[in-house]
C-alpha atoms as a PDB file:
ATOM      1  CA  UNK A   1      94.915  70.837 109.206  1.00  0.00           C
ATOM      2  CA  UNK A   2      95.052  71.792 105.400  1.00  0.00           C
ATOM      3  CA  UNK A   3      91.167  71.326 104.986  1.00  0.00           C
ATOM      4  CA  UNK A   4      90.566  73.592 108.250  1.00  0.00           C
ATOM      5  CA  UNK A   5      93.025  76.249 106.414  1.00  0.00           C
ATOM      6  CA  UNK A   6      90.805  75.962 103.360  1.00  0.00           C
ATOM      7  CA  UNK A   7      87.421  76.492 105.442  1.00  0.00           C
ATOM      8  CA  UNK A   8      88.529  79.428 106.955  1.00  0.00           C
ATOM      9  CA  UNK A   9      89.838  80.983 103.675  1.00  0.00           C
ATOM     10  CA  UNK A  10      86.546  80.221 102.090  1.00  0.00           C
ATOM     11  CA  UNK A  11      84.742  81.612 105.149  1.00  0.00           C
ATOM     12  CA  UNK A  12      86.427  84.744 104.413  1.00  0.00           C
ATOM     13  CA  UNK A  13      85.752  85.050 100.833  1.00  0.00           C
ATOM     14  CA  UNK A  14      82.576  84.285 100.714  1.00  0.00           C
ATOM     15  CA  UNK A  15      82.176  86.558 104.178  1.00  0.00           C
ATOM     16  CA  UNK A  16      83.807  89.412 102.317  1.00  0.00           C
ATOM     17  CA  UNK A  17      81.112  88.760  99.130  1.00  0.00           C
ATOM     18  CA  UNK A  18      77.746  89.675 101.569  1.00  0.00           C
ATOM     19  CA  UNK A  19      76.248  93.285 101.592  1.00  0.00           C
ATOM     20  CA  UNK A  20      76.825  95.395 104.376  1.00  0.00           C
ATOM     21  CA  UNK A  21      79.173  92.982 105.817  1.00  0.00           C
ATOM     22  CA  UNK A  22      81.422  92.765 102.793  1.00  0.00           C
ATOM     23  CA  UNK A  23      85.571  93.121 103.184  1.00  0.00           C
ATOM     24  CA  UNK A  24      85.401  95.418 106.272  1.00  0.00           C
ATOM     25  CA  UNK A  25      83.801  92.297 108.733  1.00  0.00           C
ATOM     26  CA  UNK A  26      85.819  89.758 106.375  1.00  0.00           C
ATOM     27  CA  UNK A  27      89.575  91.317 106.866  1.00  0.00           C
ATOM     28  CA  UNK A  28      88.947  90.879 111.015  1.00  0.00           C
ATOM     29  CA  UNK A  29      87.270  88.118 110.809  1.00  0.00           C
ATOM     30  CA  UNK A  30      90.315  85.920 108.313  1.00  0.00           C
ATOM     31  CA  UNK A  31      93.036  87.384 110.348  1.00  0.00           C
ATOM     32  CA  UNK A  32      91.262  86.467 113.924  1.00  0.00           C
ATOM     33  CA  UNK A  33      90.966  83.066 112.032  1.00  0.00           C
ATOM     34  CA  UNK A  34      94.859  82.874 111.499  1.00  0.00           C
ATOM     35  CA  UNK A  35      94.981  83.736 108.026  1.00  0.00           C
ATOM     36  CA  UNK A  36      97.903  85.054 106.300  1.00  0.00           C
ATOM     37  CA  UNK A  37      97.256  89.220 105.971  1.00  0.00           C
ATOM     38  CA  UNK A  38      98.715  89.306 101.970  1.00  0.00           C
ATOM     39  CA  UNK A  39      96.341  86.029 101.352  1.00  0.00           C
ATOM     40  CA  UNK A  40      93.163  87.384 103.521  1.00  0.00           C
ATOM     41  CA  UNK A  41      93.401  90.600 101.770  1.00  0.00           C
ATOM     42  CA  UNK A  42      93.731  89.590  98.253  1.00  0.00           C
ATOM     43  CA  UNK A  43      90.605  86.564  99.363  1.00  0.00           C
ATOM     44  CA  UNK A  44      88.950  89.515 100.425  1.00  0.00           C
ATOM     45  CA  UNK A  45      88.647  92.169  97.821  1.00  0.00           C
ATOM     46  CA  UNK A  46      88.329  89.295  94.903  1.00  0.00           C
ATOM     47  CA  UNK A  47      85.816  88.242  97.091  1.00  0.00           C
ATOM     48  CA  UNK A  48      84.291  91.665  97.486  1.00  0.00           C
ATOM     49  CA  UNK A  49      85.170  92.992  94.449  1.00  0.00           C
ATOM     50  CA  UNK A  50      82.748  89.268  92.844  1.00  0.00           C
ATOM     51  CA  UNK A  51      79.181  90.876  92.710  1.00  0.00           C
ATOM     52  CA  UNK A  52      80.243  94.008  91.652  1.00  0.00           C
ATOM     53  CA  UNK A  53      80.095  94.137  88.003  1.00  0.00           C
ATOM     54  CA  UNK A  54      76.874  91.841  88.097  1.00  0.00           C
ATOM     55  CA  UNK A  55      75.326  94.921  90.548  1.00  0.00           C
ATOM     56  CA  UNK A  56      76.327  97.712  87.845  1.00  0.00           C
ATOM     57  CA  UNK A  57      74.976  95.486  84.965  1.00  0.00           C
ATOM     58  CA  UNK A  58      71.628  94.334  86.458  1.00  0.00           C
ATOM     59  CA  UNK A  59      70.952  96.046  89.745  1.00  0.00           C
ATOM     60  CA  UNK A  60      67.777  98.599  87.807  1.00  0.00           C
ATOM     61  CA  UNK A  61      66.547  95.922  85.246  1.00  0.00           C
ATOM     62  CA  UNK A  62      66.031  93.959  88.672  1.00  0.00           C
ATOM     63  CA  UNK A  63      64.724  96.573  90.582  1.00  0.00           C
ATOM     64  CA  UNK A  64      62.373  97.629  87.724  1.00  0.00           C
ATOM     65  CA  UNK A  65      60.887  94.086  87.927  1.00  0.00           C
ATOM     66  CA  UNK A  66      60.864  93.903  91.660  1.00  0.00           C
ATOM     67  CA  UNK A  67      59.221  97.268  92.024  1.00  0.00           C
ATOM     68  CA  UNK A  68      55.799  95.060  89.875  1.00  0.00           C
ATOM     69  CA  UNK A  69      55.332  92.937  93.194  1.00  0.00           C
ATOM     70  CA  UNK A  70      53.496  95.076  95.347  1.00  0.00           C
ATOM     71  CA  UNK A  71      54.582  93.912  98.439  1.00  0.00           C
ATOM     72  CA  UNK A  72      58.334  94.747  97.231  1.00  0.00           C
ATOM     73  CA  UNK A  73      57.830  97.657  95.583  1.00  0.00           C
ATOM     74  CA  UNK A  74      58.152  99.521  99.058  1.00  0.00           C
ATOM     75  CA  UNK A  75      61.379  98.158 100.065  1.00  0.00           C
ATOM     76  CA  UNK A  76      63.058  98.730  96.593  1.00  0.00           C
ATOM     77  CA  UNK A  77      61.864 102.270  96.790  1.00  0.00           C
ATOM     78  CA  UNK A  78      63.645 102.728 100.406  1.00  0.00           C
ATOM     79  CA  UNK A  79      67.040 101.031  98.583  1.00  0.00           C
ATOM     80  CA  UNK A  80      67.101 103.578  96.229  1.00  0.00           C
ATOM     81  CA  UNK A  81      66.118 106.558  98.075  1.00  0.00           C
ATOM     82  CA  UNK A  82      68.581 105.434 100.534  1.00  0.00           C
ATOM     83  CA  UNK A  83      71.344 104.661  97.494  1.00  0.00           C
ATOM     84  CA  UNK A  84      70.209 108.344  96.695  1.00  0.00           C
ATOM     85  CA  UNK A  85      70.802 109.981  99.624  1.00  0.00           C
ATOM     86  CA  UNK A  86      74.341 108.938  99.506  1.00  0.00           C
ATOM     87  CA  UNK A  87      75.021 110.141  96.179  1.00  0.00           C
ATOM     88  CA  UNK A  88      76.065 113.744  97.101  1.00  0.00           C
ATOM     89  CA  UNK A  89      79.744 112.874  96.724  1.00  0.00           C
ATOM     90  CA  UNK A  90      79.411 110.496  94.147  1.00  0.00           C
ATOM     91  CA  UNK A  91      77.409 113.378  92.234  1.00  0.00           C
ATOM     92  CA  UNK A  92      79.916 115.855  93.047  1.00  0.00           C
ATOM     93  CA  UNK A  93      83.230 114.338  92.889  1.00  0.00           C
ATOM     94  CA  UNK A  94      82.504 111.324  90.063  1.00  0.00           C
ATOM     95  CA  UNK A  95      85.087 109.334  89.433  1.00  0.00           C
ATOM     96  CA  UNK A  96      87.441 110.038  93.216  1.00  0.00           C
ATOM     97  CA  UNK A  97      84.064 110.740  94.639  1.00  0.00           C
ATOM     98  CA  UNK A  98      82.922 107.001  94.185  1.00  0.00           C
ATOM     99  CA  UNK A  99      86.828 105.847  94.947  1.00  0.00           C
ATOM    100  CA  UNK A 100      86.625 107.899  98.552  1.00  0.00           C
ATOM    101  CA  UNK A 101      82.861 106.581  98.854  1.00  0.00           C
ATOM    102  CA  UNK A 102      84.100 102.704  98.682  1.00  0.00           C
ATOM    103  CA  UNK A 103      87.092 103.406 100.248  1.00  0.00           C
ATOM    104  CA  UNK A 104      86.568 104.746 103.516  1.00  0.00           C
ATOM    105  CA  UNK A 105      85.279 102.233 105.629  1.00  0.00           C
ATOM    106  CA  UNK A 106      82.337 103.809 107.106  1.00  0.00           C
ATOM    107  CA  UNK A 107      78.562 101.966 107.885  1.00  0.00           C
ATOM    108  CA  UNK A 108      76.949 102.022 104.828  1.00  0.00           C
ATOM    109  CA  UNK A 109      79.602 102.311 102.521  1.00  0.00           C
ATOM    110  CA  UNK A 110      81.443 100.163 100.292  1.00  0.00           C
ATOM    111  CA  UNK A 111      81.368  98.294  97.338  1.00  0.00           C
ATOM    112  CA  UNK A 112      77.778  97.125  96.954  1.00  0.00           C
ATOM    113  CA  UNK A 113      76.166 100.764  97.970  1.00  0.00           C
ATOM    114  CA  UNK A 114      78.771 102.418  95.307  1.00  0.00           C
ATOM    115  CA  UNK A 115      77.503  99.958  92.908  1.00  0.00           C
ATOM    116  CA  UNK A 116      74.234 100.368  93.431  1.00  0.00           C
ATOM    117  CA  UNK A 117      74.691 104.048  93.318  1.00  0.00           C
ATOM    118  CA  UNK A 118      76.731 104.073  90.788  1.00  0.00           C
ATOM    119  CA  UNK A 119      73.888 102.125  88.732  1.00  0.00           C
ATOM    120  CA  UNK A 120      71.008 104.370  89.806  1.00  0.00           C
ATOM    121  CA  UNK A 121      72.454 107.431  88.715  1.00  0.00           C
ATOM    122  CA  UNK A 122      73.640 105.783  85.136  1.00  0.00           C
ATOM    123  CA  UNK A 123      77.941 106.275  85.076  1.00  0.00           C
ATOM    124  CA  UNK A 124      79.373 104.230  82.811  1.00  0.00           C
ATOM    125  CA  UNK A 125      80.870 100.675  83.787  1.00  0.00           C
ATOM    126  CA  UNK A 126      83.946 101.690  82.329  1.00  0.00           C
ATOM    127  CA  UNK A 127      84.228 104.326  84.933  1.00  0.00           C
ATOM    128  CA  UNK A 128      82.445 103.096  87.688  1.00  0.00           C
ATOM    129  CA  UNK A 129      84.073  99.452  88.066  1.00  0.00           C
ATOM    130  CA  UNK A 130      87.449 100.559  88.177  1.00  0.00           C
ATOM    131  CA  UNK A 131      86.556 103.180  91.079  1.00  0.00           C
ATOM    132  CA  UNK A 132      85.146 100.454  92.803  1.00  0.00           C
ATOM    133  CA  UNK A 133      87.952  98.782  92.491  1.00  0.00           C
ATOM    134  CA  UNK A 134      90.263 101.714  93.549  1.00  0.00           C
ATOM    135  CA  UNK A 135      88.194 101.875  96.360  1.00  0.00           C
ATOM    136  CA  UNK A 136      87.960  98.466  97.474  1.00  0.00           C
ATOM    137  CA  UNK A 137      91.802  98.204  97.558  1.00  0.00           C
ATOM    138  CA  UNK A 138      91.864 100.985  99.638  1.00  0.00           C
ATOM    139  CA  UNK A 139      89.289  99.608 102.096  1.00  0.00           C
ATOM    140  CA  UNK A 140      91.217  96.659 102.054  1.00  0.00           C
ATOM    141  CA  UNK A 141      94.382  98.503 103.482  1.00  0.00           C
ATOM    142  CA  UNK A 142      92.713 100.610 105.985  1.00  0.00           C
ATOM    143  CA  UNK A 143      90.516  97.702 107.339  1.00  0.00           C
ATOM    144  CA  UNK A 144      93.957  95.441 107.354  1.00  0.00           C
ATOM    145  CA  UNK A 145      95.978  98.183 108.977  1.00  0.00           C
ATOM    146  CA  UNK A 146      93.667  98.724 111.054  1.00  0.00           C
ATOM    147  CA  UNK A 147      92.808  95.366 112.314  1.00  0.00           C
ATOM    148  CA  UNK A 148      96.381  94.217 112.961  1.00  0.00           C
ATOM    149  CA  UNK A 149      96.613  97.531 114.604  1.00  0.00           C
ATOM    150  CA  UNK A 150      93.379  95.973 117.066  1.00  0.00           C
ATOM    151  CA  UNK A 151      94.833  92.714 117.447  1.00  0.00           C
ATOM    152  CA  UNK A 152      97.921  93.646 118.152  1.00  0.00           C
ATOM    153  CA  UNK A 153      97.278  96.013 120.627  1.00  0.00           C
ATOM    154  CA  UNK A 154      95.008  93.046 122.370  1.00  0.00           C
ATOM    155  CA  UNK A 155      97.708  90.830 122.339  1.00  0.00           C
ATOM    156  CA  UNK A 156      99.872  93.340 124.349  1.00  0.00           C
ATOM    157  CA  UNK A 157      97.065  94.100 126.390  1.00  0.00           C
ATOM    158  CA  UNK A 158      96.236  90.312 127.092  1.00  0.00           C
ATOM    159  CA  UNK A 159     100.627  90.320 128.310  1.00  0.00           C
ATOM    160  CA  UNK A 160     100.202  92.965 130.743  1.00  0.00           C
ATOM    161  CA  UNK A 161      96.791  91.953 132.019  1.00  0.00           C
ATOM    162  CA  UNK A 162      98.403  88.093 132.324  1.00  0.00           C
ATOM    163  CA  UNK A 163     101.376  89.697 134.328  1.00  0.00           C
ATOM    164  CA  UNK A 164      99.143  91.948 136.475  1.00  0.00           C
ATOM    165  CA  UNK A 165      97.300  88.616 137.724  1.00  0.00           C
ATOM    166  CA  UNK A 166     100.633  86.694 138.048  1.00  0.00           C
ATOM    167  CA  UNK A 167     102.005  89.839 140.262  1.00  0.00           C
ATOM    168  CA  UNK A 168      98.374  89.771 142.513  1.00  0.00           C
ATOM    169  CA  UNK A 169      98.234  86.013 142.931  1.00  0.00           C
ATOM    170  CA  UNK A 170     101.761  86.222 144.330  1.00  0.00           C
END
């Protein structure tokens, strides 16, 4: 049973480390899996929280070398235009802006689009990264909250639907 434990938490971390995906599908999926909350969150925004720095450091030296392959070059340009069109209240707000940004768990938010915008428009790491951060944390507690919120609710509904059938077949 203790290596099946260890799968699952390593599922979720390295779950919570994808784009897109990131924390917000990893917190549902660790506690669906059984996890502990306290452990699944803390797998989960280390996990997240992983690529960030690397993204801030090397995203446009990368992207300035991707953007020689031709056939790439049109795909890169749609990531940043995209990472661009997101920046209004990065731009506007700075350092909260990028917090609120990463931390409300909307599609196409998060920690690697705040990174990458974060990079494209040139803030500081010592700003940025701890914003991230900020903002992955709070993720983190919504998504939990949230998700226990879901499951719990399921179970109850699952009781009453389990009664309802017992009370029919009768």
């Amino acid at each position: 049973m203790g290596n099946l434990t260890m799968y699952k938490e390593l599922w979720t971390f390295l779950i919570s480390m994808l784009p897109i995906v990131e924390l917000r599908g990893a917190i549902p999926v660790g506690l669906a899996s059984g996890i502990n909350p306290v452990l699944n969150y803390f797998l989960c925004v280390i996990g997240n929280m992983l690529p960030i720095p690397f993204i801030l450091l090397f995203i446009r030296p990368v992207f300035q070398r991707l953007k020689q392959i031709p056939r790439v070059r049109g795909t890169i340009n749609k990531l940043e235009n995209k990472a661009h069109m997101k920046s209004d209240t990065i731009k506007k707000y700075s350092f909260w802006g990028l917090v609120i940004f990463v931390g409300i768990p909307l599609p196409g938010t998060g920690g690697w689009t705040g990174a990458l915008i974060a990079a494209l428009l040139g803030l500081r790491l010592k700003r940025s990264l701890p914003a991230i951060f900020i903002g992955v944390l709070l993720a983190g507690v919504i998504m939990t909250a949230l998700t226990m919120v879901v499951m719990a609710g399921l179970t109850e509904g699952m009781g009453f639907l389990d009664s309802a059938l017992r009370w029919l077949v009768k």
